[in-house]
Structure formats: C-alpha cells, structure tokens
Protein backbone atom coordinates (compact mmCIF):
# COMPACT_ATOMS: atom_id res chain seq x y z
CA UNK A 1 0.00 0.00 0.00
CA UNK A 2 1.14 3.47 -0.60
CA UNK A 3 0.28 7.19 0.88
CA UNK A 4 1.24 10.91 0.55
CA UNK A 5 5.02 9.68 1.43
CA UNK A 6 5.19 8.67 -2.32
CA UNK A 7 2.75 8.62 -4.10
CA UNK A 8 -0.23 7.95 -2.82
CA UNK A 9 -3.35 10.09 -2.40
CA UNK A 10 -4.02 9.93 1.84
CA UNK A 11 -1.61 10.41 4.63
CA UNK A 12 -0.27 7.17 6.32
CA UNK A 13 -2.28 7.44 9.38
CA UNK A 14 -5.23 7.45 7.59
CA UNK A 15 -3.92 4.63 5.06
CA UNK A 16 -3.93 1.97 7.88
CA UNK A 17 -7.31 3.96 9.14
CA UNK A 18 -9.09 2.82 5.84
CA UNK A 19 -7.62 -0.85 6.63
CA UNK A 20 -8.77 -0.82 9.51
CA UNK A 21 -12.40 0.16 8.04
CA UNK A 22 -12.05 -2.53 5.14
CA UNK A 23 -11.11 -5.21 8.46
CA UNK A 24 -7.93 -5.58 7.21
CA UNK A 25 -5.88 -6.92 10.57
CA UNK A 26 -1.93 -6.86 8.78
CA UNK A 27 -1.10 -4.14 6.06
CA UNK A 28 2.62 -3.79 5.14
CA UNK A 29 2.89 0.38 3.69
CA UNK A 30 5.05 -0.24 0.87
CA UNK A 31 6.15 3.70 -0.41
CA UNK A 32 8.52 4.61 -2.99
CA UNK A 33 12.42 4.89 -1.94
CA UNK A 34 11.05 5.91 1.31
CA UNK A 35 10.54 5.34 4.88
CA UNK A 36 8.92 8.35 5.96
CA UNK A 37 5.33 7.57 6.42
CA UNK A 38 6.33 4.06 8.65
CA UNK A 39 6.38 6.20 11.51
CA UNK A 40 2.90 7.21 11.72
CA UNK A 41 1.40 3.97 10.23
CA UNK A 42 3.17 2.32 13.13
CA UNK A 43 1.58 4.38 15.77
CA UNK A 44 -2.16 4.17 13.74
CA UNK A 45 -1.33 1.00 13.72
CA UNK A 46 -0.92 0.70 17.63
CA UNK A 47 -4.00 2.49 17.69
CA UNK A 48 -6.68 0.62 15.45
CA UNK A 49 -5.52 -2.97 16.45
CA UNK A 50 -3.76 -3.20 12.60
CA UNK A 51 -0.27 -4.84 12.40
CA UNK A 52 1.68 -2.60 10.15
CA UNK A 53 4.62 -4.26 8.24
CA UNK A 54 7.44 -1.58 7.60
CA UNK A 55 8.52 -1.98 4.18
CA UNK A 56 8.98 0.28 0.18
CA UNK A 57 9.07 0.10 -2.99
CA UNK A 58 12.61 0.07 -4.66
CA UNK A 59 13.07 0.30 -8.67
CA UNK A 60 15.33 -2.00 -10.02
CA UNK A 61 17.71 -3.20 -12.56
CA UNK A 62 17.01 -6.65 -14.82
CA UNK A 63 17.59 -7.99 -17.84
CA UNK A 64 14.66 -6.48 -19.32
CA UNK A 65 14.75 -3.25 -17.47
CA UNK A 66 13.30 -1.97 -14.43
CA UNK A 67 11.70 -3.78 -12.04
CA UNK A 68 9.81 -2.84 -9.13
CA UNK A 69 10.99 -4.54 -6.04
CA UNK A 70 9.34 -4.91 -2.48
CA UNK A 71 11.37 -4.79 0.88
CA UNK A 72 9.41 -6.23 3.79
CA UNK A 73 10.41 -5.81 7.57
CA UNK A 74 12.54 -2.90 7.25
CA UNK A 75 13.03 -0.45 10.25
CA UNK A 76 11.34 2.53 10.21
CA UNK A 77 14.42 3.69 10.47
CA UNK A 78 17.95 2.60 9.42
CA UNK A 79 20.82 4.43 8.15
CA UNK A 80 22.49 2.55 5.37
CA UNK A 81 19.05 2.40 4.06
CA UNK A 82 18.10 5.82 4.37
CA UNK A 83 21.33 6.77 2.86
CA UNK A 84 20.29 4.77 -0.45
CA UNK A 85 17.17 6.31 0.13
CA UNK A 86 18.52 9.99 -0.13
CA UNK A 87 20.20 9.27 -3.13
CA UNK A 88 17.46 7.70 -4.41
CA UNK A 89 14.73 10.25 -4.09
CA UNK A 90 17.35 12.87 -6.00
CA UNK A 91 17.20 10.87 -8.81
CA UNK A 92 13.52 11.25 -8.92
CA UNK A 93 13.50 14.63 -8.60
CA UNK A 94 16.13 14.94 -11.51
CA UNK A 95 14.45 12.90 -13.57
CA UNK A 96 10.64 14.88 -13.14
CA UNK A 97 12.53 18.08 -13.67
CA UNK A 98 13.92 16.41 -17.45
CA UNK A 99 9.96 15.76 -17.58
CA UNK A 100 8.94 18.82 -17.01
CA UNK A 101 12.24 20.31 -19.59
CA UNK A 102 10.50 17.56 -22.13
CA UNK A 103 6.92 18.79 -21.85
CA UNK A 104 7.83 22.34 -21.58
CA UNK A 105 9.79 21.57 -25.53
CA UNK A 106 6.61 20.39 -26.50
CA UNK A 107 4.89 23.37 -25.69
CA UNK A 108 3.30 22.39 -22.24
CA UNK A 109 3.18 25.65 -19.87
CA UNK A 110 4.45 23.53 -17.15
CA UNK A 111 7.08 24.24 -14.19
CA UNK A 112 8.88 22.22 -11.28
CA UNK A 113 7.14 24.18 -9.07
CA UNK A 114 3.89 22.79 -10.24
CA UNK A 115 4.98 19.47 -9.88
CA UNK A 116 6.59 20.35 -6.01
CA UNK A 117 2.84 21.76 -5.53
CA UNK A 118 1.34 18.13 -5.80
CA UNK A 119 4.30 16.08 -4.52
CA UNK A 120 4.70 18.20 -1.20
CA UNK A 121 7.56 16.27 0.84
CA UNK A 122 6.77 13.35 -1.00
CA UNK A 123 9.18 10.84 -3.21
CA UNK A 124 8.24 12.41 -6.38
CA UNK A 125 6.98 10.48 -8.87
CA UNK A 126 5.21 10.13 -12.40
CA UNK A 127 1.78 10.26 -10.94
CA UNK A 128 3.15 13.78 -9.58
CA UNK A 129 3.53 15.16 -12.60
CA UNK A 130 0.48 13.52 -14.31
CA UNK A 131 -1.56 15.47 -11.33
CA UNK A 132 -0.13 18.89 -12.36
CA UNK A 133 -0.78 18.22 -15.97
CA UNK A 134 -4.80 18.25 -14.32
CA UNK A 135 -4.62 20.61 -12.18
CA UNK A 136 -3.42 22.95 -15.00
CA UNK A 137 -5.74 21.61 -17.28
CA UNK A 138 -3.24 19.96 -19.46
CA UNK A 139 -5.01 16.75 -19.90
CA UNK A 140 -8.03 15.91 -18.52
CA UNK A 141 -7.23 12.99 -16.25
CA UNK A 142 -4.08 11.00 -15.33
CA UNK A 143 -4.64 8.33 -17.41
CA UNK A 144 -4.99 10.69 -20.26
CA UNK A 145 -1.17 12.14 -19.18
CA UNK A 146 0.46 8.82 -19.18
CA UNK A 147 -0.95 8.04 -22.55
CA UNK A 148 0.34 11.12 -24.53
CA UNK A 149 3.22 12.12 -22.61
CA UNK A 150 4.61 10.19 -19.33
CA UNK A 151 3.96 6.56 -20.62
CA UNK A 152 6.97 4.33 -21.56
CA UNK A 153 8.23 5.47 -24.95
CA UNK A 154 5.36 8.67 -24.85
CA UNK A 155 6.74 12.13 -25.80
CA UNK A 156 7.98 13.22 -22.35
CA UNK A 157 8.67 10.05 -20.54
CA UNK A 158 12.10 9.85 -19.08
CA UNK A 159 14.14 6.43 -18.51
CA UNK A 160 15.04 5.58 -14.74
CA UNK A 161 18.82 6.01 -13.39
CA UNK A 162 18.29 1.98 -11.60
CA UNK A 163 20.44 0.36 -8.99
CA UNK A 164 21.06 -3.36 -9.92
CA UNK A 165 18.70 -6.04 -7.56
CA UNK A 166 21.74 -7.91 -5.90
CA UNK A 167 23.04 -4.56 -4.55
CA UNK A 168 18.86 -3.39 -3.07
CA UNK A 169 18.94 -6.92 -2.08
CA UNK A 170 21.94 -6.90 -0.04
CA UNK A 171 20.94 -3.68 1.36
CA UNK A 172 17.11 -4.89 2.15
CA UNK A 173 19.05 -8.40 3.69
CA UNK A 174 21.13 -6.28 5.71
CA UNK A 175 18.76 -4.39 7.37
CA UNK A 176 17.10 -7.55 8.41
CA UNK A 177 14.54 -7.97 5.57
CA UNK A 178 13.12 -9.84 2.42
CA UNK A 179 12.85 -9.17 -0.84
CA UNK A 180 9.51 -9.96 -3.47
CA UNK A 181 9.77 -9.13 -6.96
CA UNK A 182 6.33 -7.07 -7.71
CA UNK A 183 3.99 -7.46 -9.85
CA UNK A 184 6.15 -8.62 -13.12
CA UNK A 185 2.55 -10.39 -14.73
CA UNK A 186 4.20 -12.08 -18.09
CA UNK A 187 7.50 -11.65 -16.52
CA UNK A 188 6.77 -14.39 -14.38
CA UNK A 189 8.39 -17.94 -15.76
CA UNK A 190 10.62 -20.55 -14.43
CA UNK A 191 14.45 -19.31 -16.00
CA UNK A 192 13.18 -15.28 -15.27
CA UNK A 193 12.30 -16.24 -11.14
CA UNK A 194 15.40 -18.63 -10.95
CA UNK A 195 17.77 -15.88 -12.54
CA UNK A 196 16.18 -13.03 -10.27
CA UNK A 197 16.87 -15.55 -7.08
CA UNK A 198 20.90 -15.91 -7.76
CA UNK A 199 20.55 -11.83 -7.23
CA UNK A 200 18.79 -12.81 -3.22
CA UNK A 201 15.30 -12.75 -4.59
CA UNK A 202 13.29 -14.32 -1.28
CA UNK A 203 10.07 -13.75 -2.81
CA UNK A 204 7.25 -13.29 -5.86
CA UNK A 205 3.99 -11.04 -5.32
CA UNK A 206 1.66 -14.03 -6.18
CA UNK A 207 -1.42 -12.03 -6.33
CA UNK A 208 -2.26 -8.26 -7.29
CA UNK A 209 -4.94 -7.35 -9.12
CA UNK A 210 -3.90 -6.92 -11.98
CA UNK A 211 -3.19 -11.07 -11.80
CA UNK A 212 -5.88 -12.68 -13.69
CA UNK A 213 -6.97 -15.89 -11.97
CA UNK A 214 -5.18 -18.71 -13.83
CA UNK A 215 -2.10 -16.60 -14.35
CA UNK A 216 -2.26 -16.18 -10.21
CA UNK A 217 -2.61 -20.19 -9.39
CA UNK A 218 0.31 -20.90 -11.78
CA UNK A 219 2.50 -18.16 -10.45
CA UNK A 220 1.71 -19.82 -7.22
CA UNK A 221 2.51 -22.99 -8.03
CA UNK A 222 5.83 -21.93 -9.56
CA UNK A 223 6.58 -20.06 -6.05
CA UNK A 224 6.32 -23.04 -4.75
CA UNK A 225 9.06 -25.24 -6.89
CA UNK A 226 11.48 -23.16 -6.74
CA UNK A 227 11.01 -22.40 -3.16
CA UNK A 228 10.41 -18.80 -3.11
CA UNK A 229 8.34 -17.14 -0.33
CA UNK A 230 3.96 -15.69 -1.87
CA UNK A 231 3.70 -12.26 -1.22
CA UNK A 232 0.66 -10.13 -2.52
CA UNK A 233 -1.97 -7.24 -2.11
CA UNK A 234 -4.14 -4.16 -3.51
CA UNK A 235 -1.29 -2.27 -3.97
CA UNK A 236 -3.04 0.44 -3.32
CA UNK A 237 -2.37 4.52 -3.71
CA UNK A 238 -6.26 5.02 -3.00
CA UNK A 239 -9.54 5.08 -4.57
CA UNK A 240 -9.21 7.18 -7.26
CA UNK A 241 -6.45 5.90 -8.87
CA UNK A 242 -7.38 2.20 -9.70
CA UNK A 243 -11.29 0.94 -8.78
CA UNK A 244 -10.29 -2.55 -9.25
CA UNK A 245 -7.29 -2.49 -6.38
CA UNK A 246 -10.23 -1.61 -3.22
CA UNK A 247 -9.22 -2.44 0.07
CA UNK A 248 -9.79 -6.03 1.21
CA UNK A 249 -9.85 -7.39 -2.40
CA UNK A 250 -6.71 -8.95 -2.35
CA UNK A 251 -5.93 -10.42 0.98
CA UNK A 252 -3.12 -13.23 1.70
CA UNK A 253 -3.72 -15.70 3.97
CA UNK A 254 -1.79 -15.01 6.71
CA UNK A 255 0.22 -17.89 6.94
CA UNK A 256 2.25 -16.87 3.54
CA UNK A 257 3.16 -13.50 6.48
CA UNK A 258 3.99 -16.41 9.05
CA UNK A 259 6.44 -17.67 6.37
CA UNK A 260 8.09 -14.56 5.85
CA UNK A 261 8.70 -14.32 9.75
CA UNK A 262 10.21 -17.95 9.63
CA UNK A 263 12.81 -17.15 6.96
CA UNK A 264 13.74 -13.59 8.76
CA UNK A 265 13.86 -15.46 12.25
CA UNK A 266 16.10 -18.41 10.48
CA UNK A 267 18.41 -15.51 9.32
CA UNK A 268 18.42 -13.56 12.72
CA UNK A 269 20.17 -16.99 14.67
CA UNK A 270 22.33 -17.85 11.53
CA UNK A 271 23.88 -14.23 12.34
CA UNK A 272 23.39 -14.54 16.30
C-alpha cells in the first residue's frame, strides 16, 4: 500500500485507518524509496488494532529493465538504508525536472514548481507530474497524461537512473529484511524467477490485481518449486487511482506473512 510519502493520495495514518475500516488486521505500507510515512502507520497502527509491516518500494535493474521490487520488515528507520534512500529520491527529482524540460519543448506551460505543488515532501513520482498536468488543465485525467506524454516510450517520458537487484537486495538483507519481486505479470516464468533468485530474490507477489486468476494459481505454483516465499496485495495509492485495487480485495492468507517471519527469524540466529 502506498500514501502521501510517495505517491499515494491519503496520509499514512489514515492509510492503515481505511484498513482498519475494510477489516484488514496486517497491512505492510510499501512507499517509494522511502521510509517516511512508517512512523505514523506504526503508531495508527498501535492504535486501530492493525499490524503494520514496515517496508517500500525500490526500482530495479534486470535484464529487461526496471523492475519494481518490495522490501518487507525494514526499520522505520535505518541508516544505510536511508542513505540509499537519499540518493534515491534525488534521482527522482532529476528525472521529473527532465519531464517537465520535455513537456515544456513540447509546448506544455508547465514548471517544477507545479509538480513540487502536488508532490509536497513526497518521493516524487510520475503520478506527480500527471496530477499537475490536471490541475493545469493539461489533460483531462491522469490516465490521459500517461498516454500522450509520461507513458513508456510517450513524448515526455524519461528512462530511470536503476540500482542493480543484488546490490537493493543486499541492502534490504542487511537491514534484516526480504525481498519480493512485484507485480512482473508475463515476466513471471521458471528461468526469469530462478535468474532473479541468484541476485537474493526471497520472494514473488503471487497475487495483485492486476493477476488474472489462472495466471495467479500458476504463479503460485511456480513459487512453490522453486522455493520462493507468496507475497501479494491491492497495492493500493487510494480510490481514485485504480477501482479494481479496493481495500480487502486482495488479501493473503496469513500464513504466507507467518512464512516470511520464519525465513527472517532463520536468518536472525544464523547471524546470532
């Protein structure tokens, strides 16, 4: 899940509110190359009666490209992360201001002050811009801005500077956590997952709802002969941005969480 530390559309106290409202009883807030919002989702958290798994949302390095990767049971806070972190979110603000530099060559009236407007304190991202592009009257929508400008290959869209997954990985193992490879829908085959694992992939998001039904048993059934830990969710930024990713739609059963806590314990005594 996702709030206003990246970019989502409600603050992270009021994230793990809405779980709590949907009866969601473990949430893990998932951000973009940040760990600001864990903070207050842990003490909502305390509050409702909703376990809160600390974790974000790195962008990768593969064969094919980027990929976006999920780090589960991170501290809220911990420096060598946080240091990637920094470095991380600088990126993303170079790379919306050579947006911005793009759109304004095609003749968009658009500054990086607009963009700051919707992104706040926020890891800035795409859907940052895309909202300023409304909110100017640019387009009419966000889906409307990814499709003629901020869409892979569209007229303003910018590649990513990526880190490669074996060094996140490390990192994310480091700090005492797991890794799941998100969301990679026809991504997902035997010699992709086995490659990604030599790079300290623990994990595959199993479902998300973008996951059809038979593509989400096989992908399960894969997890499971090769060994690798089933994560999944709404991956949710709120409402508005995706109907079909409501609260409660996507649950795991909780015994795939129990089996992420097994592999971080078994890791915790190997180093003790």
């Amino acid at each position: 899940m996702h709030s206003t530390a990246s970019d989502g559309v409600l603050p992270p106290g009021l994230v793990v509110q809405r779980a709590w409202e949907a009866g969601l009883d473990i949430i893990a807030l998932t951000d973009h190359d940040t760990l600001d919002g864990l903070t207050e989702a842990l003490e909502a958290g305390q509050r409702l009666g909703v376990r809160v798994i600390c974790g974000c949302e790195f962008s990768v390095r593969v064969a094919w490209g980027e990929m976006h990767l999920l780090g589960y049971f991170l501290p809220p806070a911990h420096p060598a992360i946080e240091r990637f972190l920094i470095d991380a979110r600088q990126m993303r603000f170079d790379r919306a201001r050579q947006m911005v530099e793009s759109l304004q060559a095609w003749g968009v009236a658009i500054s990086v002050d607009d963009v700051l407007a919707e992104a706040g304190d926020a890891s800035i991202g795409r859907p940052h811009v895309a909202r300023a592009l409304v909110r100017l009257g640019k387009v009419p929508d966000v889906a409307t801005a990814f499709d003629e400008f901020l869409g892979l290959g569209r007229r303003a869209y910018v590649e990513k500077v990526l880190p490669d997954l074996a060094l996140v990985a490390d990192l994310v193992h480091g700090a005492g956590g797991l890794v799941s490879a998100a969301h990679l829908r026809d991504r997902a085959n035997r010699t992709t997952l086995s490659r990604l694992m030599l790079d300290g992939l623990d994990a595959v998001e199993v479902r998300h709802p973008r996951h059809p039904p038979e593509f989400t048993a096989m992908l399960d059934g894969l997890a499971g002969s090769l060994g690798l830990l089933r994560t999944g969710g709404t991956d949710w930024h709120g409402d508005e941005r995706d109907p079909a990713c409501h609260l409660g739609a996507w649950a795991v059963p909780v015994e795939w969480v129990m089996a992420m806590e097994a592999r971080v314990a078994s890791r915790e005594s190997r180093v003790w």
